[in-house]
C-alpha atoms as a PDB file:
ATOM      1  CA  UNK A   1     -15.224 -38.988   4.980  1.00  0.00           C
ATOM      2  CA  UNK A   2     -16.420 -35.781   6.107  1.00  0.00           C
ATOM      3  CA  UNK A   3     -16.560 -34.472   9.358  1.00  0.00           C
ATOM      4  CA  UNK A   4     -18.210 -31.372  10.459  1.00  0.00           C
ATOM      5  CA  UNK A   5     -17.562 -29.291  13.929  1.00  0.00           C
ATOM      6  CA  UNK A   6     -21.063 -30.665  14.909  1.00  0.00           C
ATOM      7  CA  UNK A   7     -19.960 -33.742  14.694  1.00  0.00           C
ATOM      8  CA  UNK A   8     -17.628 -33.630  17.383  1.00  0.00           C
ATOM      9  CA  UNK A   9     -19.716 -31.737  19.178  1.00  0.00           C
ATOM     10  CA  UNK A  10     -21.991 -34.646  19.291  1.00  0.00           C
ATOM     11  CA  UNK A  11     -19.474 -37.046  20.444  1.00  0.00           C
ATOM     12  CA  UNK A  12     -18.661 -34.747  23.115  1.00  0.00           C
ATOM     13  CA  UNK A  13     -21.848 -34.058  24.247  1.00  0.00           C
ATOM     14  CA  UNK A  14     -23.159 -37.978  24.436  1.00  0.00           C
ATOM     15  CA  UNK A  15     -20.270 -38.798  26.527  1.00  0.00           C
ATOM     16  CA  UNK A  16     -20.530 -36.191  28.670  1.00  0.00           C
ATOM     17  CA  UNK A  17     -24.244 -36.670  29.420  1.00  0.00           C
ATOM     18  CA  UNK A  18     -23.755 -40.637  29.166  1.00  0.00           C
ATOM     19  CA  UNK A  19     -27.232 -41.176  26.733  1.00  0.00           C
ATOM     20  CA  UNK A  20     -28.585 -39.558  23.811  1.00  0.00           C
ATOM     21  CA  UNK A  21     -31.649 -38.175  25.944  1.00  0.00           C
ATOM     22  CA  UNK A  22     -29.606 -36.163  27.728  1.00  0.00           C
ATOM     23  CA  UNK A  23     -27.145 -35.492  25.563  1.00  0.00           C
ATOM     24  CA  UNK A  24     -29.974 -34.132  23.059  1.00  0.00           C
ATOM     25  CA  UNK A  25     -31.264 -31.908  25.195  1.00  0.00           C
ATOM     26  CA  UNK A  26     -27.556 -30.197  26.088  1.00  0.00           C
ATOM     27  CA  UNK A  27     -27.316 -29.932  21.985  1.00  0.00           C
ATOM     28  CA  UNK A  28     -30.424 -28.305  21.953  1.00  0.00           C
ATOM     29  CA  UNK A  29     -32.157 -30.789  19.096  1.00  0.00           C
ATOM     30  CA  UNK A  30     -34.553 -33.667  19.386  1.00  0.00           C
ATOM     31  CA  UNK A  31     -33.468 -37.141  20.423  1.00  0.00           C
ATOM     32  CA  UNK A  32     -34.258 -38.519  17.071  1.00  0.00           C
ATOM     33  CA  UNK A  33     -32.058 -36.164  14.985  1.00  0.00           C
ATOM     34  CA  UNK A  34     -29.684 -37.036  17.575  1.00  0.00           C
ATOM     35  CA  UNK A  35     -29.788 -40.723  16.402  1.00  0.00           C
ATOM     36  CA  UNK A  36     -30.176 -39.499  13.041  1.00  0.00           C
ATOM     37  CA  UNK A  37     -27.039 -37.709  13.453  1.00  0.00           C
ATOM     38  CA  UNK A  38     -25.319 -40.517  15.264  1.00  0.00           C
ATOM     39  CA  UNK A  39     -26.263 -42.948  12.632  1.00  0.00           C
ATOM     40  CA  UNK A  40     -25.140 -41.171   9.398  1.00  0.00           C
ATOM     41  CA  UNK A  41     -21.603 -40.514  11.321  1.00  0.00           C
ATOM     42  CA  UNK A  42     -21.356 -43.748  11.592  1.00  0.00           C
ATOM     43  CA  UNK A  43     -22.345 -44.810   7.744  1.00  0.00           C
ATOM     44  CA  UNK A  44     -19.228 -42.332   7.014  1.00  0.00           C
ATOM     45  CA  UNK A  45     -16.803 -43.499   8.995  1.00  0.00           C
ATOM     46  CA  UNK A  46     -17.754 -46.901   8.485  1.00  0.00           C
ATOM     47  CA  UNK A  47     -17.095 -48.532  12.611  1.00  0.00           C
ATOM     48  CA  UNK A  48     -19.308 -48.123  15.143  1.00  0.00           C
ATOM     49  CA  UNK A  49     -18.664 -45.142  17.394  1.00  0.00           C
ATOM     50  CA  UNK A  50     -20.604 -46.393  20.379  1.00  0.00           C
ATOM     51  CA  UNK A  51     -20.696 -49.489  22.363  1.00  0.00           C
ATOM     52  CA  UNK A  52     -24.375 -50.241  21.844  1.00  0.00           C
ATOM     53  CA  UNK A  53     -26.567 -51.795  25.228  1.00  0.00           C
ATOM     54  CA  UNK A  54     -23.770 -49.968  27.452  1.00  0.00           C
ATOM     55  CA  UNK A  55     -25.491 -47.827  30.271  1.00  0.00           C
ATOM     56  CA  UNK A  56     -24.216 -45.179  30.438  1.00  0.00           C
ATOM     57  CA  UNK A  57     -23.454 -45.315  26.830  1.00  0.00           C
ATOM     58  CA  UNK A  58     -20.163 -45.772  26.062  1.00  0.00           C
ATOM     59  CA  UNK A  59     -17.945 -44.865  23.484  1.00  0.00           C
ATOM     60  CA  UNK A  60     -16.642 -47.381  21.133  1.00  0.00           C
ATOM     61  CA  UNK A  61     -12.315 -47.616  20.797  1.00  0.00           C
ATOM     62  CA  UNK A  62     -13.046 -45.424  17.230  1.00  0.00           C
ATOM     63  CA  UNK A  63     -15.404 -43.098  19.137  1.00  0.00           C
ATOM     64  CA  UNK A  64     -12.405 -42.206  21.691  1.00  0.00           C
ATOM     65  CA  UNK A  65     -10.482 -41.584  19.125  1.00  0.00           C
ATOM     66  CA  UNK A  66     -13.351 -38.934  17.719  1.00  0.00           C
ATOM     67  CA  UNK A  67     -13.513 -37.655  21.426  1.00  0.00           C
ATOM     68  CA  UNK A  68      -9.807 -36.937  21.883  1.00  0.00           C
ATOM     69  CA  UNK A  69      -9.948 -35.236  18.100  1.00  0.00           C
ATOM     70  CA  UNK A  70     -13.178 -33.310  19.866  1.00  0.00           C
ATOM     71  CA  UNK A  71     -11.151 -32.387  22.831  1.00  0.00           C
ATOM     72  CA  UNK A  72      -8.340 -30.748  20.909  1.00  0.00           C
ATOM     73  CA  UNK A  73      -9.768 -28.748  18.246  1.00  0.00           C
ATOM     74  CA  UNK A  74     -13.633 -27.380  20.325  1.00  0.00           C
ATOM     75  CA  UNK A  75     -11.665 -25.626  22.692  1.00  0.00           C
ATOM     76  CA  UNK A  76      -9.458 -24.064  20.218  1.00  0.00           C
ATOM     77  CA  UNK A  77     -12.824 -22.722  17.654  1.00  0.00           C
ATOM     78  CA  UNK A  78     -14.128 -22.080  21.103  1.00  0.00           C
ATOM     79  CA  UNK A  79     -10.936 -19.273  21.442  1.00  0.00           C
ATOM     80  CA  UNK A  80     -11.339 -18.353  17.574  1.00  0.00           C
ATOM     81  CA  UNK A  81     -14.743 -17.515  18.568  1.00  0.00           C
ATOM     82  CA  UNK A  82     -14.318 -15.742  21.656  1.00  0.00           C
ATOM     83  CA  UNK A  83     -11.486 -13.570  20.022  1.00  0.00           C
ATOM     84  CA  UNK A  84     -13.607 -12.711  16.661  1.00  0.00           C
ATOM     85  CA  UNK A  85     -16.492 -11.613  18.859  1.00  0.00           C
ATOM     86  CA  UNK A  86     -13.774  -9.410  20.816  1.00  0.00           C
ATOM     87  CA  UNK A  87     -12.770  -8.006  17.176  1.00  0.00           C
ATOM     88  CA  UNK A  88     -16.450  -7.671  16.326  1.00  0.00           C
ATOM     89  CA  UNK A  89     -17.115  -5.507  19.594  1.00  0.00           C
ATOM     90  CA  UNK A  90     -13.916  -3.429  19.495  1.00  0.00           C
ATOM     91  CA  UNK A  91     -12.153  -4.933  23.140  1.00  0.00           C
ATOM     92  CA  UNK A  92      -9.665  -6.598  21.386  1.00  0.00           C
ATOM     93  CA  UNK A  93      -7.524  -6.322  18.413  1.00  0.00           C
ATOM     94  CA  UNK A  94      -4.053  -5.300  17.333  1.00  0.00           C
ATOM     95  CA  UNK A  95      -1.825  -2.771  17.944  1.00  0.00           C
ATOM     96  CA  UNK A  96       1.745  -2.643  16.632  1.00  0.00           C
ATOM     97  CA  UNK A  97       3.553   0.404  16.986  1.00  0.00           C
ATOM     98  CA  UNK A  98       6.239   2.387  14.751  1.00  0.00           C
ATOM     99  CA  UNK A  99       7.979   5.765  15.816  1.00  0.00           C
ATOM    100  CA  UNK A 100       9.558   8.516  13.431  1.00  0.00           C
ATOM    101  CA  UNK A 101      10.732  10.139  16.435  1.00  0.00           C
ATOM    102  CA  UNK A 102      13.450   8.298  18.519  1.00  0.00           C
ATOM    103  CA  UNK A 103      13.086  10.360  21.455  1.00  0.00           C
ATOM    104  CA  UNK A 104       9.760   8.960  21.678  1.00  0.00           C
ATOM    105  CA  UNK A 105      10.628   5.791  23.838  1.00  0.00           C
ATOM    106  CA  UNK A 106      10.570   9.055  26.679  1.00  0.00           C
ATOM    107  CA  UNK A 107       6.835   9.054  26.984  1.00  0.00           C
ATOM    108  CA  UNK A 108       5.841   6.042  25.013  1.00  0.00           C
ATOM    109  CA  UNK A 109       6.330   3.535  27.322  1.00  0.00           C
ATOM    110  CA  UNK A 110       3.979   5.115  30.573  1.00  0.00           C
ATOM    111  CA  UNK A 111       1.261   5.644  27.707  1.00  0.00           C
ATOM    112  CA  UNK A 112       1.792   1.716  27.006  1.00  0.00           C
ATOM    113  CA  UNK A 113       1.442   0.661  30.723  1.00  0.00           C
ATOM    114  CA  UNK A 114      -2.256   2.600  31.062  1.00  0.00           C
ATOM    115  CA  UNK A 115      -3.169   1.142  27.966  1.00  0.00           C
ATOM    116  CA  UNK A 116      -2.161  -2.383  28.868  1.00  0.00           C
ATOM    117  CA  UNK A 117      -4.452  -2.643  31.825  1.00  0.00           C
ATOM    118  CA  UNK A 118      -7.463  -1.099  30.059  1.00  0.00           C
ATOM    119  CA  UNK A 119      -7.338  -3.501  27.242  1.00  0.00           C
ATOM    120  CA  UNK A 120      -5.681  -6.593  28.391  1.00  0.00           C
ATOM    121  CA  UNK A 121      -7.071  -8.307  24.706  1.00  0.00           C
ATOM    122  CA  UNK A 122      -5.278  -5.991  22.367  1.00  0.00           C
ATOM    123  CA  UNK A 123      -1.976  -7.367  21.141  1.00  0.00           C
ATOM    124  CA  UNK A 124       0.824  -4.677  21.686  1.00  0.00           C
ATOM    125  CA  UNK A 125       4.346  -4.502  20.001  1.00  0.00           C
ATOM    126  CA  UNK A 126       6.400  -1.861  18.767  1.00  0.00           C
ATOM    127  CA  UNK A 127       8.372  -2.718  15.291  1.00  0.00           C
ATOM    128  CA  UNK A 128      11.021  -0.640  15.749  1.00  0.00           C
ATOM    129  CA  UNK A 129      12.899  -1.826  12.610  1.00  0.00           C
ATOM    130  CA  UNK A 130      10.277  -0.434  10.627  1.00  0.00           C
ATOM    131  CA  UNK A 131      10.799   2.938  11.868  1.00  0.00           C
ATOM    132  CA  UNK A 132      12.056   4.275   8.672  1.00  0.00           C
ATOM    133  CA  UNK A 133       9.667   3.409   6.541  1.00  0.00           C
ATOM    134  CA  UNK A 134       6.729   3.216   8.840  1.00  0.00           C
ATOM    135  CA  UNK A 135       4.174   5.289   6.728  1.00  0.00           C
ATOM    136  CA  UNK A 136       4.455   2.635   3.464  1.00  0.00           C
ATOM    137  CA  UNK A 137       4.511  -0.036   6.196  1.00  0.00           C
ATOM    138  CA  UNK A 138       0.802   1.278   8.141  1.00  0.00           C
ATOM    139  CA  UNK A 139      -0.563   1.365   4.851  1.00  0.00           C
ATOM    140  CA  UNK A 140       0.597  -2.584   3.681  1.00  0.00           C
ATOM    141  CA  UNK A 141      -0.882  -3.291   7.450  1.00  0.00           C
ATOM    142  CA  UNK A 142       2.249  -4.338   9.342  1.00  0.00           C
ATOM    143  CA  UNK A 143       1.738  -1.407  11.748  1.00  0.00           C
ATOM    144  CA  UNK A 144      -1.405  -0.293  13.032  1.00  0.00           C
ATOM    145  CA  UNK A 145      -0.031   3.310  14.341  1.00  0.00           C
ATOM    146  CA  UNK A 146       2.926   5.441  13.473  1.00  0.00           C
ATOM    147  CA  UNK A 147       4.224   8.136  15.718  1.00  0.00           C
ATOM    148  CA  UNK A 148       5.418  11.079  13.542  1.00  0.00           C
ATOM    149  CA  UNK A 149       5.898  14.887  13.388  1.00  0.00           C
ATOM    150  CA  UNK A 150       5.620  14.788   9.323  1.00  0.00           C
ATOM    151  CA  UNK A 151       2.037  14.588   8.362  1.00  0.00           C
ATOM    152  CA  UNK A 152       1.683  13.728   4.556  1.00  0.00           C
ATOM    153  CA  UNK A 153      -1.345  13.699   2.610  1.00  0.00           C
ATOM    154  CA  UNK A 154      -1.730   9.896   1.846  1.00  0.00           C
ATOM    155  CA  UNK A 155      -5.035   7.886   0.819  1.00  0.00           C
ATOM    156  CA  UNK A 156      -6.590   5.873   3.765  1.00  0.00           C
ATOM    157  CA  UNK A 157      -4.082   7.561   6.299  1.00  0.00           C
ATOM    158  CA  UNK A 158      -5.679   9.756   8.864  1.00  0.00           C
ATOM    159  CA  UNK A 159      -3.210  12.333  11.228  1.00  0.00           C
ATOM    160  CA  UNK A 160      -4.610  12.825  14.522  1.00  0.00           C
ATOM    161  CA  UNK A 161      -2.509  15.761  16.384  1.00  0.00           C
ATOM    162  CA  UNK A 162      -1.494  14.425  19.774  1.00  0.00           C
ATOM    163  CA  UNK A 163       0.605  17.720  21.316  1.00  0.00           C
ATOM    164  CA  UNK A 164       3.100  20.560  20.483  1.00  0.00           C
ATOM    165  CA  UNK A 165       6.530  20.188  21.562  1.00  0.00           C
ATOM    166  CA  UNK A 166       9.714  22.813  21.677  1.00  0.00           C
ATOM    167  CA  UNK A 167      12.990  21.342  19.991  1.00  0.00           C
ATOM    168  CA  UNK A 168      15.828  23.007  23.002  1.00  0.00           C
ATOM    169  CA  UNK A 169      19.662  23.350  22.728  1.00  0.00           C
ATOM    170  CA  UNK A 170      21.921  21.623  25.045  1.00  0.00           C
ATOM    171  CA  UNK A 171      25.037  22.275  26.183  1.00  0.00           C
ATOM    172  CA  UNK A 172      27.252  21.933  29.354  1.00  0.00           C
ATOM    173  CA  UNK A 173      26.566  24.726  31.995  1.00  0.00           C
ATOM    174  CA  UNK A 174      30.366  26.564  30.859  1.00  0.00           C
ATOM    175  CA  UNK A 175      29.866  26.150  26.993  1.00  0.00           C
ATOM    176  CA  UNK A 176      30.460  29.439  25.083  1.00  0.00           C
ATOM    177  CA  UNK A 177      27.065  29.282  23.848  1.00  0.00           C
ATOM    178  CA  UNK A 178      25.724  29.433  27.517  1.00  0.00           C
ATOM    179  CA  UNK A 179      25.906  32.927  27.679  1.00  0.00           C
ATOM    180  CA  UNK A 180      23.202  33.361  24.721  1.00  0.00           C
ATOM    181  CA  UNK A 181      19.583  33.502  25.011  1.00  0.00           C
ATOM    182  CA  UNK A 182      18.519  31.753  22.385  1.00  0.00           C
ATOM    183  CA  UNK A 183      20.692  29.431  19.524  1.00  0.00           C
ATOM    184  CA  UNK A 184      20.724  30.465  15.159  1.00  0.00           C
ATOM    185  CA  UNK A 185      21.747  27.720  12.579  1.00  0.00           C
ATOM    186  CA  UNK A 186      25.235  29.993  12.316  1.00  0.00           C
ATOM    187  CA  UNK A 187      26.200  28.606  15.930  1.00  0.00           C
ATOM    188  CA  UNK A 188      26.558  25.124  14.939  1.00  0.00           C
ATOM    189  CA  UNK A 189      28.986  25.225  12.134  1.00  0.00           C
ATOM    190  CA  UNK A 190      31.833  24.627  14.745  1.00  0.00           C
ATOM    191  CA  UNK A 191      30.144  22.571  16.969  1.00  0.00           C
ATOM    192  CA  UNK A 192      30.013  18.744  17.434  1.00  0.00           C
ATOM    193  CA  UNK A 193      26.712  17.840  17.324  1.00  0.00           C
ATOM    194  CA  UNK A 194      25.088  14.794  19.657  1.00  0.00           C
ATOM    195  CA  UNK A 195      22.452  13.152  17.967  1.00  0.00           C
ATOM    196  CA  UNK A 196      19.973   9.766  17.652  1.00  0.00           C
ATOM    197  CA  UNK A 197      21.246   7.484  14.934  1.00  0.00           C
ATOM    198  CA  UNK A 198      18.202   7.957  12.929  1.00  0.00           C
ATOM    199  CA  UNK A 199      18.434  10.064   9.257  1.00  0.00           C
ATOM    200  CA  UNK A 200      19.052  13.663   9.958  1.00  0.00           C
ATOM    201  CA  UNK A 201      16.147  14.515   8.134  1.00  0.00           C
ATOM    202  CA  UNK A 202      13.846  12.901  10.912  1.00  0.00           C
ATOM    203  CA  UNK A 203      16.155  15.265  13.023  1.00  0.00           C
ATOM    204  CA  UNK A 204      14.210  18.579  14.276  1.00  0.00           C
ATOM    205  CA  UNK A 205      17.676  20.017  14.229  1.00  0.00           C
ATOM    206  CA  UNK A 206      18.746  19.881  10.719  1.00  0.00           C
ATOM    207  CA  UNK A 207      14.694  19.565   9.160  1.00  0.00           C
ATOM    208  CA  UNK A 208      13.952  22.821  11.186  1.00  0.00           C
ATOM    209  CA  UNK A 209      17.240  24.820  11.376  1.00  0.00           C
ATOM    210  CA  UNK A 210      20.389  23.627   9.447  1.00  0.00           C
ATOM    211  CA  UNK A 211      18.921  22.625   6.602  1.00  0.00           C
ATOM    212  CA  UNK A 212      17.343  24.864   5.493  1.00  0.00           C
ATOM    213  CA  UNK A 213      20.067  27.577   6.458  1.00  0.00           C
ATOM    214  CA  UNK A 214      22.740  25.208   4.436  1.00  0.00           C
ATOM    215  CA  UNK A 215      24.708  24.740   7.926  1.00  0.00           C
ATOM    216  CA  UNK A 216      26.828  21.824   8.269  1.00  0.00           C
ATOM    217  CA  UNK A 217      28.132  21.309  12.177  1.00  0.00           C
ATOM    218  CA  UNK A 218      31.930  20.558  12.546  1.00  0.00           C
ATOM    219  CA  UNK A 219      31.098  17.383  13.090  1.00  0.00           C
ATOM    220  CA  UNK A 220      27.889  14.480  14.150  1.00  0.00           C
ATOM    221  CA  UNK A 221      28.458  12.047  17.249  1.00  0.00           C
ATOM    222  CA  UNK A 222      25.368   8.958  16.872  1.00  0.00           C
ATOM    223  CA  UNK A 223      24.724   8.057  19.875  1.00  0.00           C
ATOM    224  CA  UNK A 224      21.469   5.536  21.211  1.00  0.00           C
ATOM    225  CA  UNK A 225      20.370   6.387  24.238  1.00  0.00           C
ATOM    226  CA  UNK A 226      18.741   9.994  25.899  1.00  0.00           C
ATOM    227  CA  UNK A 227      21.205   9.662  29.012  1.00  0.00           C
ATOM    228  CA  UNK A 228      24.274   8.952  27.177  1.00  0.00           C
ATOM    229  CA  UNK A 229      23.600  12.003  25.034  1.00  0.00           C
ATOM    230  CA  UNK A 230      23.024  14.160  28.329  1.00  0.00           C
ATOM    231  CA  UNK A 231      26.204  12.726  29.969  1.00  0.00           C
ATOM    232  CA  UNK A 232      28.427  13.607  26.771  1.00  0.00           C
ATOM    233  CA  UNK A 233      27.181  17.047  26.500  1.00  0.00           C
ATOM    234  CA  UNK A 234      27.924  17.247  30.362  1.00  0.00           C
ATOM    235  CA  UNK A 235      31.356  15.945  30.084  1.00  0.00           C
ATOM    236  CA  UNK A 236      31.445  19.279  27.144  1.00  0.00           C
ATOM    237  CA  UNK A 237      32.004  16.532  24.275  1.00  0.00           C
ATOM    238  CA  UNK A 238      29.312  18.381  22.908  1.00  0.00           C
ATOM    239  CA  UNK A 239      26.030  20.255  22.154  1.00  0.00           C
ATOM    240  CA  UNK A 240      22.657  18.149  21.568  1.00  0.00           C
ATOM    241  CA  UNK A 241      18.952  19.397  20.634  1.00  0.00           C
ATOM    242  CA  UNK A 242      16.331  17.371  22.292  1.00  0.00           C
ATOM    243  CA  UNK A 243      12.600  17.862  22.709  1.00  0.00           C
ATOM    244  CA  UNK A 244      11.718  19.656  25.340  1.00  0.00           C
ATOM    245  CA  UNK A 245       9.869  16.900  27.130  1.00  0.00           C
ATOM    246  CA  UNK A 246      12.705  14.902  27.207  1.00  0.00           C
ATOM    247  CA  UNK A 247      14.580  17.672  28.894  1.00  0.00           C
ATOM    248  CA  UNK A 248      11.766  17.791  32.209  1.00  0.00           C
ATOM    249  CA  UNK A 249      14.883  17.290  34.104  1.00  0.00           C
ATOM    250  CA  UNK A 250      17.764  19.106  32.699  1.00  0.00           C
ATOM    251  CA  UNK A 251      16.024  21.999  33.322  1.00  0.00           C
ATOM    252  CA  UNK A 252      16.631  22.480  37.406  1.00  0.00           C
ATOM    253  CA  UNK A 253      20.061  20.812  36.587  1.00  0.00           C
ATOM    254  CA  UNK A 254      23.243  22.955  37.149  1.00  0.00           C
ATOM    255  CA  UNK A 255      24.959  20.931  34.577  1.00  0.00           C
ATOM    256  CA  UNK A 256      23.567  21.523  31.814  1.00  0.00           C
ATOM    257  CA  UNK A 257      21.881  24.782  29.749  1.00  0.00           C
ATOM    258  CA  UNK A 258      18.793  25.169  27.855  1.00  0.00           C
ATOM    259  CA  UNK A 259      18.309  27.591  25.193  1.00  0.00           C
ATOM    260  CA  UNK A 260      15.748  27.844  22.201  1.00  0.00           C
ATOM    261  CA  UNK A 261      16.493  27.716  18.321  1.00  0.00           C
ATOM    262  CA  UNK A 262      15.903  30.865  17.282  1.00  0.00           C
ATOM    263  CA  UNK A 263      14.971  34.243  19.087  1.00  0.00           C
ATOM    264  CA  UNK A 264      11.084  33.330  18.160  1.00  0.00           C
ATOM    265  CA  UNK A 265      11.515  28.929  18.490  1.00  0.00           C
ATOM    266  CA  UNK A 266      10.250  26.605  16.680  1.00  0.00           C
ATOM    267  CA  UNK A 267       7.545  24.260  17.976  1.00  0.00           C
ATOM    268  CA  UNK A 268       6.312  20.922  16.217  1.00  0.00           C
ATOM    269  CA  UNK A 269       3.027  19.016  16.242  1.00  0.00           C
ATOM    270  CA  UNK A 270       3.154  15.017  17.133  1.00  0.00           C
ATOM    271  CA  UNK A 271       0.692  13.122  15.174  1.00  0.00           C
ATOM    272  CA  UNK A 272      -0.178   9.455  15.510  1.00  0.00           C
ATOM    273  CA  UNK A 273      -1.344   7.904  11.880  1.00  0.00           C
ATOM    274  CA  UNK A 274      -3.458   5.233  11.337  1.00  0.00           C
ATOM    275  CA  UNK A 275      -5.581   4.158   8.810  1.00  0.00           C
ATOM    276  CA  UNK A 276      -9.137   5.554   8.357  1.00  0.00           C
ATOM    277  CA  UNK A 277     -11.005   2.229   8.988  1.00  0.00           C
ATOM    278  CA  UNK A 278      -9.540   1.933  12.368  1.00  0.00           C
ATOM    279  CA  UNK A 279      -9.011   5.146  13.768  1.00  0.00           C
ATOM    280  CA  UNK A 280     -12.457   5.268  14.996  1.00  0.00           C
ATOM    281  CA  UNK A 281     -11.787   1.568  17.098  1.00  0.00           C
ATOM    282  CA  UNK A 282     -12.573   2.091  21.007  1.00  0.00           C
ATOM    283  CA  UNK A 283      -8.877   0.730  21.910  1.00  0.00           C
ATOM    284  CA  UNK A 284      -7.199   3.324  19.357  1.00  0.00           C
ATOM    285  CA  UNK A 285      -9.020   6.108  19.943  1.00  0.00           C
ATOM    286  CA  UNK A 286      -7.920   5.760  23.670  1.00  0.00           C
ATOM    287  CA  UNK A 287      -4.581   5.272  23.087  1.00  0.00           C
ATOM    288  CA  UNK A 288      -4.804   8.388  21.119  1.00  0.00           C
ATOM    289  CA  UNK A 289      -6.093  10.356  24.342  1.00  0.00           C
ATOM    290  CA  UNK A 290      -3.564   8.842  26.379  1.00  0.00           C
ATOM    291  CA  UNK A 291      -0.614   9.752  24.296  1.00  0.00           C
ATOM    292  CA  UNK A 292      -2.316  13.016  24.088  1.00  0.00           C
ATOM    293  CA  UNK A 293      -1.798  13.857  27.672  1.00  0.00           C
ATOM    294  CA  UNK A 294       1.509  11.778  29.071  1.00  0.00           C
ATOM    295  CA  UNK A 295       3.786  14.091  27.593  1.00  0.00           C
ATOM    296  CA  UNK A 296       2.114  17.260  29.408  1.00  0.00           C
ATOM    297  CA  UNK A 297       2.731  15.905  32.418  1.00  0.00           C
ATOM    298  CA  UNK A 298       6.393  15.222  32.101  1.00  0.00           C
ATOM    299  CA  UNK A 299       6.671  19.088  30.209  1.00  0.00           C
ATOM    300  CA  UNK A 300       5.147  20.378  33.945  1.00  0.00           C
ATOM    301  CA  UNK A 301       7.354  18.357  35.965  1.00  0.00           C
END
C-alpha cells in the first residue's frame, strides 16, 4: 500500500465539501480524475473508503480512519511548509549563540530583547557550555554566532567588528593603587586578582598585560557574577579589570576607582563570527547592527 500526501488531501477535501463536484473543484482538478483518484485508492487499500448513494457523501468506517490520519499529519507538512518558505525568504531561521567574553551577558541580553520582537520566527538560544570551544563548534554548525575579541583566520568563518572597548582597573576608592593614574603589569604581582572563571587567556588582563610581561598576581579569586566582583573589590578583597562598558556605573561611584592599563591603554575590538554562507541572512546581519550599537549606549551612560 502506498499512500501519497494527495491522497489525504483528497479524503479531506471530499468530506469537507460533502461530493466529489465540489470537492474537485477545491482540489483544483477535474471531477473525473477525482474519481479516478478515488478509485485507484481504493484498489490499494482494498475497502471501500466511501459510503456509496450517501448524500452528502459519506465516508466509509476505513475512510475515517484515512481522515483522522489526514487530520494529523496536513497540518503538520502544512507547518514544514510554512517554516521552509520562512528559511527560503530569510524571516526565520536559527540563531544559537556562544560568547568568548563572559562579561558579555552585560549587553547581550538588551541586544536579544530588540531582536526578539523583530524576528519572532528565528529560534534563539545561547550555548553557553560551548563557550570554550565555540570557534570549532560554529564551524561543525552547533552555533550560528560566536562573540569574541580573538579573530583567527579560519576557512568559511567571517569576523565582523562590532565595537572597541577599554579593559579598566578596579579597586576600592582607599586602595594604594588609587592614587595612580594609570595601572603597569608590575602592580599586580602583590595583588589578589578578581576574575570570571573562564581560562585566563580569554582574560584581557593576563592576554593584554601579564602575560606577556611574565607577571603572576599574588593570588586569583573566580568569581561568576559582574556584581559580586564589584562588591568584593568594594569590601578591598581585591582589585578586578573589567571592560569598560561594564563599568557605566562604577564610574560616578565613590566606592570604587577606575584607572587604565598602561599610561597609553589598551583597547580591543569585539567581533561576532559566523560562517560565510549566513552572514549575509536579513536576521543576522541585524543582529550584527544591533550588537553594534547597545554597548555605546551603556559606555555614554
Amino acid at each position: 500500500m502506498h499512500i501519497e500526501f494527495r491522497h489525504l488531501r483528497t479524503i479531506k477535501a471530499i468530506h469537507e465539501a460533502g461530493g466529489l463536484a465540489r470537492a474537485a473543484e477545491v482540489l483544483n482538478i477535474t471531477q473525473s480524475a477525482l474519481s479516478h483518484q478515488v478509485k485507484g485508492l481504493e484498489e490499494q487499500v482494498g475497502v471501500e473508503l466511501f459510503v456509496r448513494r450517501s448524500k452528502p457523501l459519506k465516508l466509509s468506517a476505513a475512510g475515517q480512519r484515512l481522515l483522522r490520519l489526514a487530520e494529523k499529519v496536513l497540518p503538520e507538512i502544512e507547518a514544514l511548509e510554512a517554516d521552509f518558505q520562512g528559511l527560503r525568504s530569510g524571516r526565520a531561521g536559527r540563531l544559537h549563540i556562544a560568547m568568548e567574553c563572559h562579561a558579555c551577558f552585560e549587553w547581550l541580553f538588551p541586544v536579544l530583547e530588540q531582536f526578539r520582537k523583530a524576528w519572532p520566527d528565528v529560534d534563539v538560544d545561547i550555548r553557553a557550555g560551548l563557550a570554550f570551544d565555540a570557534l570549532n563548534a560554529l564551524q561543525r554548525e552547533e552555533v550560528d554566532l560566536v562573540i569574541s575579541s580573538d579573530p583567527e583566520d579560519l576557512p568559511g568563518v567571517d569576523f565582523s567588528p562590532l565595537f572597541d572597548y577599554s579593559p579598566l582597573f578596579v579597586a576600592a576608592a582607599g586602595h594604594p593603587l588609587a592614587a595612580r593614574d594609570w595601572i603597569e603589569a608590575e602592580d599586580f604581582r602583590d595583588q589578589i586578582l578578581i576574575a570570571y572563571p573562564v581560562d585566563r587567556s580569554r582574560l584581557d588582563v593576563f592576554s593584554q598585560l601579564l602575560m606577556p610581561a611574565k607577571v603572576e598576581p599574588r593570588a586569583i579569586r573566580r568569581v561568576e557574577l559582574t556584581a559580586v566582583i564589584l562588591l568584593l573589590v568594594a569590601s578591598n578583597r581585591g582589585v578586578a579589570v573589567l571592560p569598560d562598558w561594564v563599568l557605566r556605573e562604577v564610574k560616578v561611584s565613590s566606592d570604587y576607582i577606575t584607572r587604565p592599563l598602561t599610561r597609553r591603554g589598551i583597547t580591543r575590538r569585539m567581533y561576532a563570527a559566523t560562517r560565510a554562507e549566513d552572514t549575509a541572512r536579513p536576521y543576522m546581519a541585524h543582529l550584527v547592527r544591533l550588537a553594534r550599537s547597545e554597548p555605546v549606549k551603556l559606555q555614554r551612560r
